[in-house]
N, C-alpha and C. Protein backbone atom coordinates (compact mmCIF):
# COMPACT_ATOMS: atom_id res chain seq x y z
N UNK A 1 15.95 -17.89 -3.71
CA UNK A 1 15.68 -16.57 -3.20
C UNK A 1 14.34 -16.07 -3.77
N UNK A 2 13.57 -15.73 -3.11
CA UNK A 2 12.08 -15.00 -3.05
C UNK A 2 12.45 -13.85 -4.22
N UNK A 3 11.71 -13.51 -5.14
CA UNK A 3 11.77 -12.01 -5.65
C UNK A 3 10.24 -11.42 -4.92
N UNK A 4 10.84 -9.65 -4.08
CA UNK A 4 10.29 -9.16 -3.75
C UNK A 4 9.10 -8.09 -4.77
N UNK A 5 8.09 -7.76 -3.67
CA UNK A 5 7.08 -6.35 -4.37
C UNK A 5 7.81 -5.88 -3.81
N UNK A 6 7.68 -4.22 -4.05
CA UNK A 6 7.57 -3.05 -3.45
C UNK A 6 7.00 -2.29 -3.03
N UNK A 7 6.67 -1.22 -2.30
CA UNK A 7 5.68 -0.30 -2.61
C UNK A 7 6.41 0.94 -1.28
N UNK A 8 6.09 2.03 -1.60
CA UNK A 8 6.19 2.94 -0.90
C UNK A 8 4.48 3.72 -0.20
N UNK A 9 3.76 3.18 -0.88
CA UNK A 9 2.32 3.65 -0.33
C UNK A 9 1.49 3.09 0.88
N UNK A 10 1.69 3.79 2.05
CA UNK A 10 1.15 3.30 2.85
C UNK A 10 -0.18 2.66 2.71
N UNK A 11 -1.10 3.17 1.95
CA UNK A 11 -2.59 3.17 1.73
C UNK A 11 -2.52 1.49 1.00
N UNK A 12 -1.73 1.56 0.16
CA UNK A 12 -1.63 -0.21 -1.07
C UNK A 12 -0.85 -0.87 0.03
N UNK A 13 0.22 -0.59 1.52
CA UNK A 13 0.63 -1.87 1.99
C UNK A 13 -0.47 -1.96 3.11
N UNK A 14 -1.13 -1.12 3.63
CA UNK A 14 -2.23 -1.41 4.29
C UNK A 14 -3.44 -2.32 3.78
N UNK A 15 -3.65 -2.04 2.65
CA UNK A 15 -4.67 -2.60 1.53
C UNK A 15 -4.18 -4.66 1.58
N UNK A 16 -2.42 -4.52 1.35
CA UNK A 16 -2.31 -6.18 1.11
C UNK A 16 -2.51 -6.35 2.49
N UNK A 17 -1.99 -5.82 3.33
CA UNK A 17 -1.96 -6.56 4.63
C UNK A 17 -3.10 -7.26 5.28
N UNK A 18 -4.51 -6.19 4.80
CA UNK A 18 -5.52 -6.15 5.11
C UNK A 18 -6.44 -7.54 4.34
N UNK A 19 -5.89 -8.00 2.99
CA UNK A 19 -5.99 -9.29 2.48
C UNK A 19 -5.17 -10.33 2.57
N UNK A 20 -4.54 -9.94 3.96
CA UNK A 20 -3.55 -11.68 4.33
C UNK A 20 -2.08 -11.78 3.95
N UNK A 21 -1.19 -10.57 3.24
CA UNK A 21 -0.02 -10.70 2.52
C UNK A 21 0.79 -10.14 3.97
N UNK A 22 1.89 -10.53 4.01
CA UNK A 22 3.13 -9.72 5.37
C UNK A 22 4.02 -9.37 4.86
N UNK A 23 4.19 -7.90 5.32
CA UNK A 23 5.16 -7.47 5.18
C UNK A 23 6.79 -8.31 5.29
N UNK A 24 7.51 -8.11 4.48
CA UNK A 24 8.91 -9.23 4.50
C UNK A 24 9.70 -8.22 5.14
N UNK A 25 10.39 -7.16 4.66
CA UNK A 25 10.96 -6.11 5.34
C UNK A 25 10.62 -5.06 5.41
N UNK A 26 10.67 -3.71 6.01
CA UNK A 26 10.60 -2.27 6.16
C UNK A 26 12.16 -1.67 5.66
N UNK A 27 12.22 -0.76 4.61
CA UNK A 27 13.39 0.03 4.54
C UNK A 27 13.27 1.59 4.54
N UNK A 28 14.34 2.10 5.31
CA UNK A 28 13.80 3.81 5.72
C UNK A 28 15.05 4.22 5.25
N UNK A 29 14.82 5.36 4.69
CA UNK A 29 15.95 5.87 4.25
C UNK A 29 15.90 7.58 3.67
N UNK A 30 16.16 8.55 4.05
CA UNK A 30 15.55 10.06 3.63
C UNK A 30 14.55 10.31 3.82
N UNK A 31 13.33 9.84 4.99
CA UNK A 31 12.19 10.09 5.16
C UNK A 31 11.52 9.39 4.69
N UNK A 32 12.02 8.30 3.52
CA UNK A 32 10.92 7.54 2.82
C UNK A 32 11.09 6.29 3.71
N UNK A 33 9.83 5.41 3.41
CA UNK A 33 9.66 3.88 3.70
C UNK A 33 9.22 3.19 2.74
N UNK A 34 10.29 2.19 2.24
CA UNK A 34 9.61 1.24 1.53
C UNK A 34 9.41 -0.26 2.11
N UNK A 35 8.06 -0.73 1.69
CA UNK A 35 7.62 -1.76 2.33
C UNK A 35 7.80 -3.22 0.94
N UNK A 36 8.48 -4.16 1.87
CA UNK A 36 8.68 -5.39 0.96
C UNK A 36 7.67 -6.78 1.00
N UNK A 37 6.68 -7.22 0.12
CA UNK A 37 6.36 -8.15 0.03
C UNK A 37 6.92 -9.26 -0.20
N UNK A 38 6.40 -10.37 -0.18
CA UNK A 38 6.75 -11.45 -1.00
C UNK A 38 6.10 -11.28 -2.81
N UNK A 39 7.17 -11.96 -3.64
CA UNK A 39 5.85 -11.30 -5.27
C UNK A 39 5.31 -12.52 -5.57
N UNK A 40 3.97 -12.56 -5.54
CA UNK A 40 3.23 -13.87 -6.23
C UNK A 40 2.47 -13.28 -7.13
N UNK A 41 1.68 -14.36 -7.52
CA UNK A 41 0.48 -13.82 -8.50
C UNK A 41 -0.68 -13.67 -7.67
N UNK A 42 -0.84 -13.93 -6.69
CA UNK A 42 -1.72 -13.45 -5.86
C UNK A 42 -1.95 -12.06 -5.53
N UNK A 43 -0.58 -11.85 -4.85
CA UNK A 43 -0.36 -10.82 -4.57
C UNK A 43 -0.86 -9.33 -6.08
N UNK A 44 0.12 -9.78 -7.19
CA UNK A 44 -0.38 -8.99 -7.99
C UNK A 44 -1.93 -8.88 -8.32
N UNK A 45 -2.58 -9.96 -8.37
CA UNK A 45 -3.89 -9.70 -8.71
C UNK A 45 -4.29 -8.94 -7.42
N UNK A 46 -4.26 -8.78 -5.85
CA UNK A 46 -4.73 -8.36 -5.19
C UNK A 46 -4.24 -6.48 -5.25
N UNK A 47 -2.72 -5.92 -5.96
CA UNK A 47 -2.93 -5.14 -6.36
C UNK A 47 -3.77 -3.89 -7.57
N UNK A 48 -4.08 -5.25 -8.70
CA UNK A 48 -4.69 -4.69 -9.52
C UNK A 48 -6.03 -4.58 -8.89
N UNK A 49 -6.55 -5.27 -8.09
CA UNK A 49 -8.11 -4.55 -7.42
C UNK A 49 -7.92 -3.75 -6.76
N UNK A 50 -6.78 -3.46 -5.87
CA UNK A 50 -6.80 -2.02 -5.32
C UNK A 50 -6.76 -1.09 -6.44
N UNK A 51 -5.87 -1.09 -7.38
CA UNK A 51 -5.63 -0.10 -8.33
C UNK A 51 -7.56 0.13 -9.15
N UNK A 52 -8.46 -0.97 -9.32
CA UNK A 52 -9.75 -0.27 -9.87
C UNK A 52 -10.58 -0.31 -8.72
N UNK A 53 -10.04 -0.38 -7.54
CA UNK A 53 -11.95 -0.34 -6.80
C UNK A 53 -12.16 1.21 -6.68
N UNK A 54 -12.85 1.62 -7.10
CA UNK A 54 -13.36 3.41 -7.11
C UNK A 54 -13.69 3.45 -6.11
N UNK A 55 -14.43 2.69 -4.87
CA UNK A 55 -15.04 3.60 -3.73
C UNK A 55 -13.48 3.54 -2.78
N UNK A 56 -12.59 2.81 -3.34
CA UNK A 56 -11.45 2.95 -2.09
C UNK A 56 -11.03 3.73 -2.77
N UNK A 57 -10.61 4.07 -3.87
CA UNK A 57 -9.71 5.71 -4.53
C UNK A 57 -10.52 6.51 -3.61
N UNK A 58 -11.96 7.06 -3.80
CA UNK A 58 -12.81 7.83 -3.46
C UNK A 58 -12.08 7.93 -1.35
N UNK A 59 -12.25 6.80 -1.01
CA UNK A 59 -12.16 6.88 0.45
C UNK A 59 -10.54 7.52 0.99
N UNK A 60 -9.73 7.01 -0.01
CA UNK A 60 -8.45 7.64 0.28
C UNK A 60 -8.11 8.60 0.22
N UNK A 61 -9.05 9.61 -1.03
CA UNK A 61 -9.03 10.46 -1.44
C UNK A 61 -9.32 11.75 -0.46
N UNK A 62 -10.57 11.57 0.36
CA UNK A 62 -11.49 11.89 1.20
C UNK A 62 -10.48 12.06 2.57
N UNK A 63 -9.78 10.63 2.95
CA UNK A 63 -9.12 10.77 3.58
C UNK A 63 -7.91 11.81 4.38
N UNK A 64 -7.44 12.03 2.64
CA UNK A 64 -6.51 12.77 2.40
C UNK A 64 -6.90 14.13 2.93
N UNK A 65 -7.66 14.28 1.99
CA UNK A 65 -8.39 16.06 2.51
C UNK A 65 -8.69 15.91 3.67
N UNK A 66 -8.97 15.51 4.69
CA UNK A 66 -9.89 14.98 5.86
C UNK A 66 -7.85 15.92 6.96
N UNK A 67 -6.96 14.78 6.40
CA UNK A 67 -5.65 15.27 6.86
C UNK A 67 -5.28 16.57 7.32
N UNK A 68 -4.97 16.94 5.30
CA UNK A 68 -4.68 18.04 4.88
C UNK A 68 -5.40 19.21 5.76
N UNK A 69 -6.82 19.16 5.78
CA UNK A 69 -7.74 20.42 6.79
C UNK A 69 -7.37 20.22 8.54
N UNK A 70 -6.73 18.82 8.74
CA UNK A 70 -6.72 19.82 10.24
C UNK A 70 -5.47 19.76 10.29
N UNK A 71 -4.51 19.60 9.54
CA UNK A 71 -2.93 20.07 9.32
C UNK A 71 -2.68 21.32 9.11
N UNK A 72 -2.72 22.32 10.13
CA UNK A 72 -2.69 23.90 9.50
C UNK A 72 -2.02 24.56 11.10
């Protein structure tokens, strides 16, 4: 049996997907979604570069507010 990632952040399962990883399952439950990887070491190293690249914090960030202002 596979041991799974997790993640509930759309922005980090967009991020693996976007470097080649697939989603294994979708689980919904109270409004939330959590998204299941497969766990490698790949995979983890491809989270720890999401976690330091500053211009993608910066872009998500941006994003966010970008939302938030025409949500009113």
């Amino acid at each position: 049996m596979n041991k799974l990632y997790y993640t509930q952040s759309t922005n980090l399962a967009a991020y693996l997907v976007m470097n080649g990883f697939q989603i294994v399952t979708v689980y919904k439950e109270n409004g939330k979604v959590t998204m299941y990887f497969d766990k490698t070491d790949a995979l983890h190293d491809c989270v720890r570069k999401y976690n330091t690249e500053i211009e993608l914090k910066q872009f998500i960030s941006a994003f966010k507010k970008v939302k938030e202002t025409i949500r009113f």
